[in-house]
N, C-alpha and C. Protein backbone atom coordinates (compact mmCIF):
# COMPACT_ATOMS: atom_id res chain seq x y z
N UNK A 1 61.55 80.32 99.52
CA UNK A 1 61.45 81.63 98.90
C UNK A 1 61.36 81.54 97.38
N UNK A 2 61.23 80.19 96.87
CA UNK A 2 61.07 80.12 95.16
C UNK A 2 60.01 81.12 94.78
N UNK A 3 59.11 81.38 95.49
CA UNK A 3 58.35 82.11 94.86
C UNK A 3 58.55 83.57 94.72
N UNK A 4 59.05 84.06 95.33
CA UNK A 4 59.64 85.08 95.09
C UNK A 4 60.78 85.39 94.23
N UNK A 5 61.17 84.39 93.74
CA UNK A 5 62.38 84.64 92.79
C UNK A 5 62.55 85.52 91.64
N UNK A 6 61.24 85.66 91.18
CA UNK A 6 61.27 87.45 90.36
C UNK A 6 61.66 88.26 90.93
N UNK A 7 60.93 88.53 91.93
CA UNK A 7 61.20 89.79 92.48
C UNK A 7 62.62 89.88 93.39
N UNK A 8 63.10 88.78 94.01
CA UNK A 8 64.42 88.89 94.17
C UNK A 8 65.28 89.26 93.37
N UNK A 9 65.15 89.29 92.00
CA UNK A 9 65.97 89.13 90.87
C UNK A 9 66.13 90.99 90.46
N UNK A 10 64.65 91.20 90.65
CA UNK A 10 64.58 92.33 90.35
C UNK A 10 65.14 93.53 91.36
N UNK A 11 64.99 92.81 92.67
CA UNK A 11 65.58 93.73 93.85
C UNK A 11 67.08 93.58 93.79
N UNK A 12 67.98 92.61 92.85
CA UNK A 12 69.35 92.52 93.14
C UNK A 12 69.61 93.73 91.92
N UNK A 13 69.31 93.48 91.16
CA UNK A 13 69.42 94.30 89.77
C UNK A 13 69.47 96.07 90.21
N UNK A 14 67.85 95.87 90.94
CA UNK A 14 68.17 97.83 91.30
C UNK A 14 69.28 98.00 92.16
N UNK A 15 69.47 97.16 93.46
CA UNK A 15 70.65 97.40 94.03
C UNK A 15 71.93 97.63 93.54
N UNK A 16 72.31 97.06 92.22
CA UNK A 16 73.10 97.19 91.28
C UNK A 16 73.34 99.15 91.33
N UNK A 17 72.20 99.53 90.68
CA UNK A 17 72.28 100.81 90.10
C UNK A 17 71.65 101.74 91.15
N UNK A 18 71.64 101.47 92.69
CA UNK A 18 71.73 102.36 93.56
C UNK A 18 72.52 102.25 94.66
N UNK A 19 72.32 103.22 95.67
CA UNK A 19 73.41 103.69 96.75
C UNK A 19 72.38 103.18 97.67
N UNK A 20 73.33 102.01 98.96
CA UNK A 20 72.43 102.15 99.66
C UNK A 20 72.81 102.58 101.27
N UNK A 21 72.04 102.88 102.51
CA UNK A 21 72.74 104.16 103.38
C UNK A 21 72.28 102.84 104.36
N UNK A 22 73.10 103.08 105.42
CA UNK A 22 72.47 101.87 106.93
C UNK A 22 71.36 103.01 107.72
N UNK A 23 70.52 102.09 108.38
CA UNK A 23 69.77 102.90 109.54
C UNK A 23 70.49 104.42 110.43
N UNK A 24 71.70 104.00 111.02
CA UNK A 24 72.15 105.20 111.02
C UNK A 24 72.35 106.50 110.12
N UNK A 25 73.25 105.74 109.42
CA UNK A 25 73.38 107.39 108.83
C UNK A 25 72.13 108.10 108.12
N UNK A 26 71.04 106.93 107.54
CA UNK A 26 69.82 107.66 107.73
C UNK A 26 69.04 108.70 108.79
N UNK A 27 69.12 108.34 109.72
CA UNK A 27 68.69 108.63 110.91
C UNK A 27 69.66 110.00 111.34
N UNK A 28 70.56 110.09 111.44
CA UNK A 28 71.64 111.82 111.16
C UNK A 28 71.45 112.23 109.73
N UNK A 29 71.34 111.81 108.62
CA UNK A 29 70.31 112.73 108.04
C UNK A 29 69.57 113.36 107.95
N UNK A 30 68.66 112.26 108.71
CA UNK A 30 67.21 113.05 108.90
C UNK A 30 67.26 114.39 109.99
N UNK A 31 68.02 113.40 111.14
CA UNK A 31 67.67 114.52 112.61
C UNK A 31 68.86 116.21 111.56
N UNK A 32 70.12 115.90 111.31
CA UNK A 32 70.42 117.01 111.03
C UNK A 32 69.86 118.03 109.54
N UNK A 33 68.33 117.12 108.97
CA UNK A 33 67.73 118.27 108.01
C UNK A 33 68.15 118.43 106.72
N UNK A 34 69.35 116.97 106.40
CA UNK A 34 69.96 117.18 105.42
C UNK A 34 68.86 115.57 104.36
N UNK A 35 68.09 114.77 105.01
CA UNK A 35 67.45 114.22 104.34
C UNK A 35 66.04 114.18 104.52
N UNK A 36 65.31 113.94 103.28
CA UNK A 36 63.91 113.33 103.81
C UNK A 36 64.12 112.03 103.22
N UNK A 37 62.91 111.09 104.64
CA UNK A 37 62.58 109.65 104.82
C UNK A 37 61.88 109.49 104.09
N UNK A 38 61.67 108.31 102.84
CA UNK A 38 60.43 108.23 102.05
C UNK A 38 59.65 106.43 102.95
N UNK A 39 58.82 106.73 103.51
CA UNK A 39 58.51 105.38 103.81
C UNK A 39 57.51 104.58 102.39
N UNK A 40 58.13 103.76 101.98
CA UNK A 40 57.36 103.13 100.86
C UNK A 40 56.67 101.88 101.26
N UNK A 41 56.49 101.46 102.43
CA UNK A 41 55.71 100.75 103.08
C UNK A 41 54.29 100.66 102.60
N UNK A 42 52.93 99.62 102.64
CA UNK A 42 51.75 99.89 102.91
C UNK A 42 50.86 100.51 103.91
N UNK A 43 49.69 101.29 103.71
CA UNK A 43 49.34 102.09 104.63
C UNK A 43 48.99 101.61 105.95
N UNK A 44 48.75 100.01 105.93
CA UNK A 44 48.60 99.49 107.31
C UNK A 44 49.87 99.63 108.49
N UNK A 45 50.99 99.21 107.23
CA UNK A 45 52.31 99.41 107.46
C UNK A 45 52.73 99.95 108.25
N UNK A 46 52.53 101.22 107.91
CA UNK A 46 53.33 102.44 108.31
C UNK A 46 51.87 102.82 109.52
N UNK A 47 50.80 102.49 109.58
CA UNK A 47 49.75 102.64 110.66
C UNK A 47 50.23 101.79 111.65
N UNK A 48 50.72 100.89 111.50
CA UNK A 48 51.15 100.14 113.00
C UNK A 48 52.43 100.88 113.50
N UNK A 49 53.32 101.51 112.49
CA UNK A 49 54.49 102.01 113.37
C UNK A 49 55.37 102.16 112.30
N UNK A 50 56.38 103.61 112.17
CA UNK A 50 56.94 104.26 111.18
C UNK A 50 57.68 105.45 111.71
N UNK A 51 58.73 105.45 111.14
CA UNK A 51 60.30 106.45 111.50
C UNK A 51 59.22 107.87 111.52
N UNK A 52 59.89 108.57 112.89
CA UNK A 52 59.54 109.61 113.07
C UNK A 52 59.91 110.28 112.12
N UNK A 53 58.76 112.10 111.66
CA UNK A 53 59.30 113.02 110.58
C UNK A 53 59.22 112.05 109.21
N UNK A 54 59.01 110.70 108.59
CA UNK A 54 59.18 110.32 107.70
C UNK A 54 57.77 110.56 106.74
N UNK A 55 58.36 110.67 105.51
CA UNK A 55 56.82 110.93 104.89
C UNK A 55 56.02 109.34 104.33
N UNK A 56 55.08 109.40 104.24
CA UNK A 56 54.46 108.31 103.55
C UNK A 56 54.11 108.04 102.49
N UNK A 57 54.88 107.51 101.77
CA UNK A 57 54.11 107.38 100.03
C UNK A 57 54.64 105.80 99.36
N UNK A 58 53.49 105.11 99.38
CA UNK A 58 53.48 103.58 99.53
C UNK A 58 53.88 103.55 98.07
N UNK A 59 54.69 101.56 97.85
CA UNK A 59 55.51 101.81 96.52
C UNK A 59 54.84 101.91 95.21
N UNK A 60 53.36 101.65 95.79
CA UNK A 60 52.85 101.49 94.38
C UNK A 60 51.82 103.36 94.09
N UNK A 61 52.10 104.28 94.35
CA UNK A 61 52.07 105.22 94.22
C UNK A 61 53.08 106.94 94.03
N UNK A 62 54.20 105.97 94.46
CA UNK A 62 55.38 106.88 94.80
C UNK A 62 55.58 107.97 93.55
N UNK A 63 55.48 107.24 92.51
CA UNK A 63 55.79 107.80 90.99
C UNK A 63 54.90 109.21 90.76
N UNK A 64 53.34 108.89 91.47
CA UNK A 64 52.73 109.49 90.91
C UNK A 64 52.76 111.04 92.15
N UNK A 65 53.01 110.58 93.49
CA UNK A 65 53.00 111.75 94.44
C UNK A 65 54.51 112.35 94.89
N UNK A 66 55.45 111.54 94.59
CA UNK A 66 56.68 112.30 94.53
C UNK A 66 56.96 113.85 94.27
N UNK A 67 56.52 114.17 93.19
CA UNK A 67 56.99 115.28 92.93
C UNK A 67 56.30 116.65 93.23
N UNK A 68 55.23 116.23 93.69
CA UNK A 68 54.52 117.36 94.71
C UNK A 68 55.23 117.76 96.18
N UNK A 69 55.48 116.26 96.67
CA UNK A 69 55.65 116.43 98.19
C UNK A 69 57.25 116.75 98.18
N UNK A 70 58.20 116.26 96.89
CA UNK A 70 59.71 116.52 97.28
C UNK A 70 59.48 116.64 95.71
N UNK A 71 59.99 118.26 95.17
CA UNK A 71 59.88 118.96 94.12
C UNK A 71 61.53 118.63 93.97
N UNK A 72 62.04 119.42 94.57
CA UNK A 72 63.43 119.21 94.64
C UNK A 72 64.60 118.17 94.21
N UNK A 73 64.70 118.13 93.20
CA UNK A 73 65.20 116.39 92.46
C UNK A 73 66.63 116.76 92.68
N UNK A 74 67.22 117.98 93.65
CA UNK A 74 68.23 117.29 94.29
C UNK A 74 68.32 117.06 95.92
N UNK A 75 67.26 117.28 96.13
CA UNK A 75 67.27 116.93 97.65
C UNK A 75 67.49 115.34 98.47
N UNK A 76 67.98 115.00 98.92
CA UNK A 76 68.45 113.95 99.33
C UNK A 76 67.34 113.06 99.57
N UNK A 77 66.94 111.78 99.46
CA UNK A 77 65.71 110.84 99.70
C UNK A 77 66.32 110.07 100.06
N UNK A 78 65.90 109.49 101.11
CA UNK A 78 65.88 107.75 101.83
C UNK A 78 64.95 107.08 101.48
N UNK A 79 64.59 106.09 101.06
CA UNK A 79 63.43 105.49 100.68
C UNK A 79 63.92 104.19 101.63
N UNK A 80 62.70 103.50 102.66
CA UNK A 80 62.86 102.76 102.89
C UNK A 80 61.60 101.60 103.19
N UNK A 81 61.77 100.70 103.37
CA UNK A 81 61.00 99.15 103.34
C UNK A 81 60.62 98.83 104.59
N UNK A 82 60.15 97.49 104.81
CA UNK A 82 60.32 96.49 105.84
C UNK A 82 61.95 95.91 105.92
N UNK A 83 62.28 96.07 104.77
CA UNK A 83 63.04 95.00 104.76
C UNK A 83 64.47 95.19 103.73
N UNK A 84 63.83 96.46 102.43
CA UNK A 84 64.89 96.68 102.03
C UNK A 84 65.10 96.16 100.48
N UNK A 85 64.04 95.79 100.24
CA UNK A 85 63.45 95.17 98.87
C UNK A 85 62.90 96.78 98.06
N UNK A 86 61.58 96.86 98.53
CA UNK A 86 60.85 97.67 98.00
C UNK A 86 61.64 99.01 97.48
N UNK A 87 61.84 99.10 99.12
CA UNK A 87 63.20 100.81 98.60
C UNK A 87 64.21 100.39 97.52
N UNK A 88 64.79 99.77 97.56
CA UNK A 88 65.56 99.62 96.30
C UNK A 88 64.92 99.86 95.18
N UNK A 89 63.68 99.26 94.41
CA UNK A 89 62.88 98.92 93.44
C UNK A 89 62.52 100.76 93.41
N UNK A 90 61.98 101.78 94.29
CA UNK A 90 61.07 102.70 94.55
C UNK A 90 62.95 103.55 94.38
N UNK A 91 63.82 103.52 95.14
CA UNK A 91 65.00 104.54 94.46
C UNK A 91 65.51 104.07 93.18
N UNK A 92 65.42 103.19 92.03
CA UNK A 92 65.87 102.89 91.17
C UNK A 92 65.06 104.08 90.40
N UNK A 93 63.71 103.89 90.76
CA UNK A 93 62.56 104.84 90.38
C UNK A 93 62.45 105.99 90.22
N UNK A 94 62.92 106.31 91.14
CA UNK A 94 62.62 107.42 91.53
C UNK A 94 63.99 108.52 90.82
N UNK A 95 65.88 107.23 90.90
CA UNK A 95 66.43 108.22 89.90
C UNK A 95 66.34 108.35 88.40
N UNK A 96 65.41 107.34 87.97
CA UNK A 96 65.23 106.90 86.52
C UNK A 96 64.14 108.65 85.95
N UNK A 97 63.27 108.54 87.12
CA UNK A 97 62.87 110.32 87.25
C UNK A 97 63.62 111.35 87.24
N UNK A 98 64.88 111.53 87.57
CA UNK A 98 65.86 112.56 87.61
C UNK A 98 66.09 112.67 88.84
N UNK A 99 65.53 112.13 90.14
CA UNK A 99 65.90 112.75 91.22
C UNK A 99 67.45 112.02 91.55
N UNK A 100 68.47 113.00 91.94
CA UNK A 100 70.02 112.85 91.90
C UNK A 100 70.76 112.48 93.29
N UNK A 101 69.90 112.05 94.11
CA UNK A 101 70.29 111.75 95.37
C UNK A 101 69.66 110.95 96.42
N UNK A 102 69.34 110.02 95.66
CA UNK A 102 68.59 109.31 96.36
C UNK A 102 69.28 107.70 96.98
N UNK A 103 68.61 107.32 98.04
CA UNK A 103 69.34 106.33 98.72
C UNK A 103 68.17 105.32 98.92
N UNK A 104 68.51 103.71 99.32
CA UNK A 104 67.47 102.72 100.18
C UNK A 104 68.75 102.51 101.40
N UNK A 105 67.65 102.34 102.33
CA UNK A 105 67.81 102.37 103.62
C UNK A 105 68.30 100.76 103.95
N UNK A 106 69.62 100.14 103.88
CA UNK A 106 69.78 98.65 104.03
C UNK A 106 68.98 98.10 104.95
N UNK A 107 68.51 96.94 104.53
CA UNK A 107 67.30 96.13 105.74
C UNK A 107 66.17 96.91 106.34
N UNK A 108 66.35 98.10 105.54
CA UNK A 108 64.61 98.56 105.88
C UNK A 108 64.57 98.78 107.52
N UNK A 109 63.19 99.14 107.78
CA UNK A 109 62.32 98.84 108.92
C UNK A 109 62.64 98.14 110.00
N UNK A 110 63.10 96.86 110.04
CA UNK A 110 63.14 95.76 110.48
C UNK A 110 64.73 96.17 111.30
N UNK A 111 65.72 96.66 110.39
CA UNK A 111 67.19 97.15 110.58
C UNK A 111 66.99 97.84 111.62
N UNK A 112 66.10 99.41 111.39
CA UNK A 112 65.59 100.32 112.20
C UNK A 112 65.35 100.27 113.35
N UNK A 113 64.79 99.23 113.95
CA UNK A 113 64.39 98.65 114.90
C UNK A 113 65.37 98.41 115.65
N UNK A 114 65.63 97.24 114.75
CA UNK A 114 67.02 96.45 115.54
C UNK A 114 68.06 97.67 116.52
N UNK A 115 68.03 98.12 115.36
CA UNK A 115 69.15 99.33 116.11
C UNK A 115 68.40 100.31 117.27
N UNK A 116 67.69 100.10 117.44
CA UNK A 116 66.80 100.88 118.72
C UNK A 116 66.70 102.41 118.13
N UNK A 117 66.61 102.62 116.99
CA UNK A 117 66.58 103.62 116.80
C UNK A 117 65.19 104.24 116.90
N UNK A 118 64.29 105.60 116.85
CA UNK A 118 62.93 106.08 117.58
C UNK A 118 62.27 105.63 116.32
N UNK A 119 60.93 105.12 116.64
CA UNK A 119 59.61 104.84 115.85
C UNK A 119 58.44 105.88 116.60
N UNK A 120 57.64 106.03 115.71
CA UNK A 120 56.07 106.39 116.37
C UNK A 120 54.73 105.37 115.98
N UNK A 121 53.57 105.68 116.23
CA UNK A 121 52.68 104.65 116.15
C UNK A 121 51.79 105.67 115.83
């Protein structure tokens, strides 16, 4: 993984200065209406398979479509990954914008799964 060692560095750092939520309590968020899912995945990504109700806005665009689709900078956000990298990097972001409630989803996608929790395709 040497090669990645920037960006590890950089994913420990945002974790630093955010909150992060497990697959569950994401998931009773969502179903009880009190969060939206940000999937920051790539669009192939999230085309092979992605959390029901979740919205799509990949990490390297998030900045710029955020605030159309979730105006609301206190509404609750999940932002999540494959894996739990990206969301971190994309909620550091996203509160450096003002939004006041925002979360990454620990282990991403991959977590999601694990836990049998519902996907769509």
């Amino acid at each position: 993984m040497a090669e990645h060692s920037g960006f590890e560095k950089l994913v420990a750092e945002a974790k630093k200065k955010i909150t992060e939520i497990s697959p569950d309590e994401a998931a009773e968020k969502s179903r009880s209406g009190h969060a939206v899912i940000i999937d920051v995945r790539e669009k192939d990504e999230w085309g092979e398979e992605h959390i029901p109700d979740a919205i799509h806005m990949s990490r390297g665009t998030i900045e710029l479509d955020v605030e159309e689709k979730v105006p609301d900078t206190n509404a609750m956000i999940i932002c999540h990954c494959g894996g739990g990298g990206r969301s971190a990097l994309a909620a550091e972001s996203l509160q450096k914008m003002g939004y006041k409630n925002v979360r990454s989803m620990a282990g991403g996608f991959k977590a999601w799964k694990a836990m049998g929790l519902p996907t769509s395709k």
